[in-house]
Protein backbone atom coordinates (compact mmCIF):
# COMPACT_ATOMS: atom_id res chain seq x y z
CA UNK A 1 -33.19 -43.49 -0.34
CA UNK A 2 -30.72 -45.39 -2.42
CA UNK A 3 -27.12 -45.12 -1.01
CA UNK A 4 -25.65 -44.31 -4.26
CA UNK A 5 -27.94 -41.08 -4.66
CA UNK A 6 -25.83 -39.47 -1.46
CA UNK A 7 -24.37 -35.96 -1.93
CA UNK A 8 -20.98 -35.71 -3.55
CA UNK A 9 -20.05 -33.29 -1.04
CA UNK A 10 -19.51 -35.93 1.38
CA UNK A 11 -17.16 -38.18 -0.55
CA UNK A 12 -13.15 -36.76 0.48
CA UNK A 13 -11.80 -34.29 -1.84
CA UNK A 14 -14.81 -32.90 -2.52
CA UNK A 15 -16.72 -30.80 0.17
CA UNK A 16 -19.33 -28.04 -0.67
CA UNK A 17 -17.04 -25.47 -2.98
CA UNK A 18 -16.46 -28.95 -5.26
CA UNK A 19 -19.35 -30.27 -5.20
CA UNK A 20 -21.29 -26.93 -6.84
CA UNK A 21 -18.84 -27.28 -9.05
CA UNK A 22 -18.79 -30.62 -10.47
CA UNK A 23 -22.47 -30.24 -10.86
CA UNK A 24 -22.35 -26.90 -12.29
CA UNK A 25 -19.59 -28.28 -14.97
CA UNK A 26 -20.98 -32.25 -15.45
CA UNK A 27 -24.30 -32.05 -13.89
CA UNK A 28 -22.39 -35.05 -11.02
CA UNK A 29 -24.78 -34.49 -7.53
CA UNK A 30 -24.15 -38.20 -5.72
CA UNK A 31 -22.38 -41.13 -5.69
CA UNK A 32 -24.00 -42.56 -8.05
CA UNK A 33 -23.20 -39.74 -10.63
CA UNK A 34 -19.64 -40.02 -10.00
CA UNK A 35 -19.29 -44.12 -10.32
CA UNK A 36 -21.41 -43.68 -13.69
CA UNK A 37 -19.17 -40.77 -14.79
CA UNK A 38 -16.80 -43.44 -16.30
CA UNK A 39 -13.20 -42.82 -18.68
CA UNK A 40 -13.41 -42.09 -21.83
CA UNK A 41 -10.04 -43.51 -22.62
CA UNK A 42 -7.15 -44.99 -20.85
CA UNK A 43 -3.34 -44.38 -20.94
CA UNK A 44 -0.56 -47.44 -19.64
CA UNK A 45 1.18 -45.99 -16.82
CA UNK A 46 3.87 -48.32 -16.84
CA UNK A 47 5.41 -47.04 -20.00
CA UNK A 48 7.63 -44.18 -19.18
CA UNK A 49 9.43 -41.83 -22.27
CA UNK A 50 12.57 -40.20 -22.03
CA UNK A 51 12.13 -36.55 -23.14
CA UNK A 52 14.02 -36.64 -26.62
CA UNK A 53 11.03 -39.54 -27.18
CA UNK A 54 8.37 -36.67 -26.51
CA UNK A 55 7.77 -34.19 -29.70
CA UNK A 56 5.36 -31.72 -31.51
CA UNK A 57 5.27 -34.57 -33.73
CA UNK A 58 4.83 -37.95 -31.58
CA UNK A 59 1.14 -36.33 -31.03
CA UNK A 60 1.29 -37.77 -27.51
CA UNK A 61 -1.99 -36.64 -25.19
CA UNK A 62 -0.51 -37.72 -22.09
CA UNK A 63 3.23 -38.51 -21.07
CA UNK A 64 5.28 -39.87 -18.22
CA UNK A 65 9.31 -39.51 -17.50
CA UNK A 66 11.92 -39.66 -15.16
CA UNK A 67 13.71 -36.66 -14.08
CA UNK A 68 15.93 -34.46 -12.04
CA UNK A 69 15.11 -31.37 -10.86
CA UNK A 70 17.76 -28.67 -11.85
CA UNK A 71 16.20 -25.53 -10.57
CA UNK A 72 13.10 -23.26 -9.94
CA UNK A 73 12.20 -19.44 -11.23
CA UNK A 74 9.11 -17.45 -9.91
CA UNK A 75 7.28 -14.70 -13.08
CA UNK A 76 4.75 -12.35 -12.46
CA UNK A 77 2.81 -10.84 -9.60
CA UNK A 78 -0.64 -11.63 -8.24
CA UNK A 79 -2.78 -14.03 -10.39
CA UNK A 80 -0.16 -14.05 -13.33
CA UNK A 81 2.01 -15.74 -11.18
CA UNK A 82 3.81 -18.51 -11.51
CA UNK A 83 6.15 -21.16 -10.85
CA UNK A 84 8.40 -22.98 -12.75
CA UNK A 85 10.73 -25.93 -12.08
CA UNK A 86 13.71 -27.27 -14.44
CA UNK A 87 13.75 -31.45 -14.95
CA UNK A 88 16.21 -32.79 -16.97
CA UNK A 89 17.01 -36.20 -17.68
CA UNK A 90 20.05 -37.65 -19.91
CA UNK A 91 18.16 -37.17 -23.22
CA UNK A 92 16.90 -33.97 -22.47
CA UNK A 93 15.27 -31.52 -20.42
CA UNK A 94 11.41 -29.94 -19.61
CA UNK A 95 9.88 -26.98 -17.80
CA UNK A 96 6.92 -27.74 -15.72
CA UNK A 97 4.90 -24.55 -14.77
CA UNK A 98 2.41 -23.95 -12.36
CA UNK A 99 -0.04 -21.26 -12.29
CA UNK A 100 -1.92 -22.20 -9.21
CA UNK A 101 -1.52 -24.50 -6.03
CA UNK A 102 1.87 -22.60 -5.82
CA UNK A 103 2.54 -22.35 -2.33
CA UNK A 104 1.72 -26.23 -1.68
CA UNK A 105 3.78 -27.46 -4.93
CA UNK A 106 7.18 -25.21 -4.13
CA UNK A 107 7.40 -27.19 -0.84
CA UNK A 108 7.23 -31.01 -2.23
CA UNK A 109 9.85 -29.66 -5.24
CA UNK A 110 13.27 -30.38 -4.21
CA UNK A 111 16.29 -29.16 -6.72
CA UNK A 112 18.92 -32.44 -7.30
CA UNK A 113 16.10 -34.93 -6.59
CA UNK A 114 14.30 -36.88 -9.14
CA UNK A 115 10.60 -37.09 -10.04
CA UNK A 116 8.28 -39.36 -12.04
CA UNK A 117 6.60 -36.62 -14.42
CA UNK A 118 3.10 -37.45 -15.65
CA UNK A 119 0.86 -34.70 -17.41
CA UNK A 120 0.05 -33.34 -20.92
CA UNK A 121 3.18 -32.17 -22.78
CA UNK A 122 2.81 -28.68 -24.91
CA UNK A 123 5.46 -26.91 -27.43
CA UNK A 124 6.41 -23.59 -27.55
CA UNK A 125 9.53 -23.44 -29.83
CA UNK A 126 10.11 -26.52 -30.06
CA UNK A 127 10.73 -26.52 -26.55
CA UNK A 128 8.90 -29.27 -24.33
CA UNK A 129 6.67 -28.11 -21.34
CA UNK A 130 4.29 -29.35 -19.02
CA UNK A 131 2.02 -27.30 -17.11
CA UNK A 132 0.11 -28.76 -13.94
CA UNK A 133 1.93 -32.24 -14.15
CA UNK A 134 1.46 -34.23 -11.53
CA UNK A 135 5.01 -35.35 -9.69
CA UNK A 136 6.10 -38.07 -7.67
CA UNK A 137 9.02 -38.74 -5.90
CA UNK A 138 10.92 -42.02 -7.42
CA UNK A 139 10.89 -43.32 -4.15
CA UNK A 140 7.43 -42.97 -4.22
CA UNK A 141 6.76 -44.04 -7.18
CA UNK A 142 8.43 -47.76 -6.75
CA UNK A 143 6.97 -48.32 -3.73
CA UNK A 144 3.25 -48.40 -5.07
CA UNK A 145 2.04 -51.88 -5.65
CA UNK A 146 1.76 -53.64 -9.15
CA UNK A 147 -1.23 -53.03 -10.80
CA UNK A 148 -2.42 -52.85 -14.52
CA UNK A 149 -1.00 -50.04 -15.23
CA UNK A 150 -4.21 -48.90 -16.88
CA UNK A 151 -5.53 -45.06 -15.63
CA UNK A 152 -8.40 -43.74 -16.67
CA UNK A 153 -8.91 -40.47 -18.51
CA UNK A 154 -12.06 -38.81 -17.75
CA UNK A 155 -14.16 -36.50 -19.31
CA UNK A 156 -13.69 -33.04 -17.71
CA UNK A 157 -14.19 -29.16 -18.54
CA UNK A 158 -11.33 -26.12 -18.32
CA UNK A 159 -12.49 -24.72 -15.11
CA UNK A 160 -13.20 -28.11 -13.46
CA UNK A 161 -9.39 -29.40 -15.02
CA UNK A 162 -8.16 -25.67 -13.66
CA UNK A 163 -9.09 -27.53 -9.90
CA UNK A 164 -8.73 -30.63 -10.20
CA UNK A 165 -6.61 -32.27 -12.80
CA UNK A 166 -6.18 -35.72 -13.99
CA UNK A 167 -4.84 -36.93 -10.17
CA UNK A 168 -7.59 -35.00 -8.10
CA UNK A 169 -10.71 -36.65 -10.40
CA UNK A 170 -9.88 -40.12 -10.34
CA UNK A 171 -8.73 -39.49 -6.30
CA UNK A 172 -12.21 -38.31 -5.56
CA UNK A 173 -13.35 -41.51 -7.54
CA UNK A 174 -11.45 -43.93 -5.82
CA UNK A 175 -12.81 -42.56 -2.49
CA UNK A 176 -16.11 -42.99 -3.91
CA UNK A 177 -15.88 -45.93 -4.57
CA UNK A 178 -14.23 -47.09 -0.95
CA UNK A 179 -17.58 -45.73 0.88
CA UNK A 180 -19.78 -47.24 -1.99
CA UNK A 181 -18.18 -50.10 -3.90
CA UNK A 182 -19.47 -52.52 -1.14
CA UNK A 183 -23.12 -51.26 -1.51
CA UNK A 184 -23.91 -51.61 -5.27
CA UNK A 185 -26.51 -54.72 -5.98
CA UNK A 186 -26.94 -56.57 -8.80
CA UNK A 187 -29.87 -54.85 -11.68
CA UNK A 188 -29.59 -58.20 -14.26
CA UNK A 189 -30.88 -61.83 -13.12
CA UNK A 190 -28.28 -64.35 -12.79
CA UNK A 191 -29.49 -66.20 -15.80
CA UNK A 192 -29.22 -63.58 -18.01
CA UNK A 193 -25.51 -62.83 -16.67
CA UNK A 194 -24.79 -66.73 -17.46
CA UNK A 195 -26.69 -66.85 -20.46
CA UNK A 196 -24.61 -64.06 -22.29
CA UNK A 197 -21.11 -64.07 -20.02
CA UNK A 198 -21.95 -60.72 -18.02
CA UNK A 199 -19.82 -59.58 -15.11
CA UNK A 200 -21.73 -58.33 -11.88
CA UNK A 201 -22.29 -54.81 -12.10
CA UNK A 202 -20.00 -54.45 -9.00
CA UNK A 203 -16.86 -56.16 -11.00
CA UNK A 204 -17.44 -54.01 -13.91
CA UNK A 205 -18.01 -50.79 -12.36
CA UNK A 206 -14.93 -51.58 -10.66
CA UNK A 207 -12.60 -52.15 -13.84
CA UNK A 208 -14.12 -49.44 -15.44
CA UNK A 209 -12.46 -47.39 -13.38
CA UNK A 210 -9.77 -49.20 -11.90
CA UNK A 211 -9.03 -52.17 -14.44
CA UNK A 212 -6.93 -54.63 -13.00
CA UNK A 213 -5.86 -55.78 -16.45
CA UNK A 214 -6.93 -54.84 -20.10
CA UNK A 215 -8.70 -58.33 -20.57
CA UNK A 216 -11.19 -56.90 -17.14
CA UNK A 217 -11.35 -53.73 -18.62
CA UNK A 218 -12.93 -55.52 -21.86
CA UNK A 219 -15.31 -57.69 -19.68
CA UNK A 220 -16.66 -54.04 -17.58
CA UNK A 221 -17.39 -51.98 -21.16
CA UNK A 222 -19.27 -55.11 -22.25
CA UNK A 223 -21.33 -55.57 -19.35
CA UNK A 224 -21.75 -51.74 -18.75
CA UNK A 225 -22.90 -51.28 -22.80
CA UNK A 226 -25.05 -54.67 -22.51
CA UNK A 227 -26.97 -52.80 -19.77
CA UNK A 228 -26.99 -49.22 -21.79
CA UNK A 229 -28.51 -51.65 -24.80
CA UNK A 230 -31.17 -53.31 -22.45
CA UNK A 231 -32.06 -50.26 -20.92
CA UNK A 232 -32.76 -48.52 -24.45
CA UNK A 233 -34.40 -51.47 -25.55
CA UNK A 234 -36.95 -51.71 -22.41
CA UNK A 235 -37.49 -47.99 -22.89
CA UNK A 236 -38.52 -47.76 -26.80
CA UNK A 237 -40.64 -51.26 -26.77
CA UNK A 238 -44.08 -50.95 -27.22
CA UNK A 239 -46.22 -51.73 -23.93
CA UNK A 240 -48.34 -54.90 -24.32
CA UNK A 241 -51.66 -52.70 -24.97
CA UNK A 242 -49.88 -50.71 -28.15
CA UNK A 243 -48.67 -53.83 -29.22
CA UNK A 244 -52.35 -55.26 -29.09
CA UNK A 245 -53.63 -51.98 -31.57
């Protein structure tokens, strides 16, 4: 058996209860599934707003800021509960609500210390909120290496998005990738890769994911769509017998 068809279950993050689930929702059973599962678009995590920058009107899918926590409030009982934290930063300020993961986000929220804010803003009178953002110490947040910036966005459905979120997909990726990154051959002859500037299959299915700089990220989608092409190609041509008729 192939390495890459290996149950998803085993990959960390995932574990049985995920793993029906991401095959229920995207029909994702292996490895393989999930390192073929690429972005469908990409958002620069280097650029961060300040909140008067983020309106109803900018039309932004996806935002990041800087700011200070100025207090919590708990609503509602049972499953309509909730949690809500305060950020503010010198242009403005944000709610960020959570409606599950409660007990494990209240304890890494501290009021009077700041946070790098990334999630999907929404507008209820005019008001900006966030709900499910992911949040990062500052600390944190400068201490991570230099990379591209570049994070992909990938395809996902309510209930799976309900579990997961942006952070938990592309951290089961990445682990994928660390037990099978080192395992995926070539499927093209090196000629062919000369003969029309391909990158291995390894190096793009790596920047597809994780592109180390938009100029890799343009090299992956070619090689990855010259493949899709070939593949299509290979499938509708006529076998030498029809072609003989």
């Amino acid at each position: 058996m192939d390495y890459l068809d290996n149950d998803i279950k085993f990959v960390g993050g995932v574990g049985e209860a995920r793993a029906r689930l991401l095959d229920k929702e995207l029909g994702i059973r292996t490895l393989g599934d999930m390192l073929r599962h690429y972005p469908f678009r990409y958002i620069d995590r280097t650029r961060i707003y300040r909140i008067s920058e983020i309106t109803e009107a900018a039309g932004l899918s996806y935002v990041q800021f800087r700011a200070r926590i100025t207090g919590v409030a708990y609503a509602g009982t049972g499953r309509k509960r909730r949690f809500t934290a305060f950020a503010q930063d010198p242009t403005g300020q944000a709610e960020l609500v959570w409606f599950q993961g409660i007990k494990w986000i209240e304890k890494r929220i501290e009021v009077g210390r700041e946070y790098l804010v990334f999630g999907r803003p929404s507008f209820f009178r005019n008001e900006l909120s966030l709900v499910h953002p992911e949040v990062e110490t500052v600390e944190k947040a400068l201490s991570r290496r230099a990379e591209s910036g570049l994070q992909g966005i990938y395809s996902s459905t309510e209930r799976l998005s309900s579990v997961l979120g942006t952070k938990g997909f592309h951290t089961i990726v990445s682990n994928a990738w660390r037990i099978a990154g080192e395992r995926i051959g070539e499927t093209l002859p090196p000629e062919m890769r000369r003969q029309y500037g391909l990158a291995t299959l390894r190096e793009a299915l790596y920047n597809i994911h994780f592109p180390q700089s938009p100029e890799a990220l343009r090299q992956a989608q070619y090689r990855l769509k010259f493949e899709e092409l070939l593949g299509c190609l290979l499938y509708t041509s006529p076998s030498p017998r029809d072609r003989q008729k």
